[in-house]
Every structure is written in structure tokens, then in C-alpha cells.
Protein backbone atom coordinates (compact mmCIF):
# COMPACT_ATOMS: atom_id res chain seq x y z
CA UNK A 1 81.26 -14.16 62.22
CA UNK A 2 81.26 -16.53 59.46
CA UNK A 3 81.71 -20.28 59.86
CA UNK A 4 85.15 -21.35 59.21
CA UNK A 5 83.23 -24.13 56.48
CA UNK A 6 81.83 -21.01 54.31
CA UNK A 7 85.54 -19.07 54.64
CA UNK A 8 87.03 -22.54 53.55
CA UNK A 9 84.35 -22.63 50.61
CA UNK A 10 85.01 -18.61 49.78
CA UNK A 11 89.30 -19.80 49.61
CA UNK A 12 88.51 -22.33 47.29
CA UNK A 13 86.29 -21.03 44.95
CA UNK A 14 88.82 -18.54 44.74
CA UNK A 15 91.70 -20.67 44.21
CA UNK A 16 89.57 -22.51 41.71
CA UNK A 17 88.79 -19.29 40.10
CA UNK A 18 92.03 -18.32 39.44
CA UNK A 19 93.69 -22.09 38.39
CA UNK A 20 90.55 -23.75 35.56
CA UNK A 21 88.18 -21.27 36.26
CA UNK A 22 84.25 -21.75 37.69
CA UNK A 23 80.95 -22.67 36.31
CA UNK A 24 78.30 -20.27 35.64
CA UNK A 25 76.39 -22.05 39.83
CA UNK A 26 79.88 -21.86 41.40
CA UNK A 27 80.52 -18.21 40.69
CA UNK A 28 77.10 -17.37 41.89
CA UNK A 29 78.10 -19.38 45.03
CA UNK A 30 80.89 -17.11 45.40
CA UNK A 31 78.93 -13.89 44.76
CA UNK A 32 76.69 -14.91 47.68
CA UNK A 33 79.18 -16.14 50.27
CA UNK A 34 81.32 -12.72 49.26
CA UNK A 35 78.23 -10.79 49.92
CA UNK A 36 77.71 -12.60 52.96
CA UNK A 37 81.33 -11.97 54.73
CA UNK A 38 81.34 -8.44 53.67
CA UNK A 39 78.04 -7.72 55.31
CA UNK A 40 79.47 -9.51 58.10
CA UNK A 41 82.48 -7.59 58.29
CA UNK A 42 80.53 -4.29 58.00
CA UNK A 43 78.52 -5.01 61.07
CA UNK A 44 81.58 -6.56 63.18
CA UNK A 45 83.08 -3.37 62.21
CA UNK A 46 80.48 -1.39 63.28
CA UNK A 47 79.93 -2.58 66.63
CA UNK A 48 83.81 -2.05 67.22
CA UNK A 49 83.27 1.56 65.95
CA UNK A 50 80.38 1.96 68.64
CA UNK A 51 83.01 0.89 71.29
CA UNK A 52 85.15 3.55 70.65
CA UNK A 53 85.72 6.71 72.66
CA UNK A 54 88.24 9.72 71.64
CA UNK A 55 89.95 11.31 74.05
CA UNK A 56 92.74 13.90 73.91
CA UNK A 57 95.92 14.43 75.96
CA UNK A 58 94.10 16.16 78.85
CA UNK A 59 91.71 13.31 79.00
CA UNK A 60 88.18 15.05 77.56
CA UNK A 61 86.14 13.35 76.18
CA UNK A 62 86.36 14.36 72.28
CA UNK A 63 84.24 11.98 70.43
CA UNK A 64 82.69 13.29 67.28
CA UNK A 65 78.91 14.04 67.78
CA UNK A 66 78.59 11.53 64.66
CA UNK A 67 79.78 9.20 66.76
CA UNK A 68 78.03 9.67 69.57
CA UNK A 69 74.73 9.67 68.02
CA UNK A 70 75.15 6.71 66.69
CA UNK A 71 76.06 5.20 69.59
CA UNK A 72 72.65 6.17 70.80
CA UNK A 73 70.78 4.97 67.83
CA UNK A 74 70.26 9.00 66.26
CA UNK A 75 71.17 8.02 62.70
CA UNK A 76 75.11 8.39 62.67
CA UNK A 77 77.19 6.23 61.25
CA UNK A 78 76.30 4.45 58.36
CA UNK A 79 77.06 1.46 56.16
């Protein structure tokens, strides 16, 4: 997770970016710290994804083989 001082920073450089605009080092800034959540999404998201097990109405198991695989570090699911 990112800190809640680098989500602050992303909201304002944002805020700035759309009221008087940013300097040439501030919208690098945000280009990083953007990169930086979203890779920290995609792995918060895939861990969640690697939690999850399918099962239909009669209560088998019917997780895709993707899944699974990935799950047990086979390739899978990718980012």
C-alpha cells in the first residue's frame, strides 16, 4: 500500500494540474508516484485474485485452471 503522504502528494499534483498547471519536475513527480500506485494496485489486486476460489451451486470446486496455476506459481495470471 502506498503511504497516505505520497496519495496526498498524487491529489495535489492533480488538483494543481488541473487549476495553474505544473512545471516540467512536478509532472515528472506525478508520472512516478502514478506509476508507483498503479503497480501497487496491480499486485494488491493480484494477491486478492490468488485468494479466490469458484464454486458453483452444488459446491465443486470450479476454479479456472488459469487460476489455479497461478496460484501455484505455473505462469497464470499475469500483469
Amino acid at each position: 500500500m502506498l503511504s497516505k503522504e505520497k496519495i496526498a502528494r498524487i491529489n495535489e499534483l492533480a488538483k494543481r494540474g488541473k487549476t495553474t498547471g505544473l512545471t516540467t519536475k512536478e509532472a515528472e513527480e506525478q508520472k512516478k508516484l502514478r506509476a508507483e500506485y498503479v503497480q501497487t494496485f496491480r499486485a494488491s489486486f493480484k494477491q486478492q485474485l490468488h485468494s479466490v476460489k469458484v464454486v458453483d451451486e452444488k459446491g465443486q470446486d470450479v476454479t479456472p485452471q488459469k487460476l489455479k496455476d497461478a496460484k501455484k506459481g505455473n505462469g497464470g495470471i499475469q500483469h
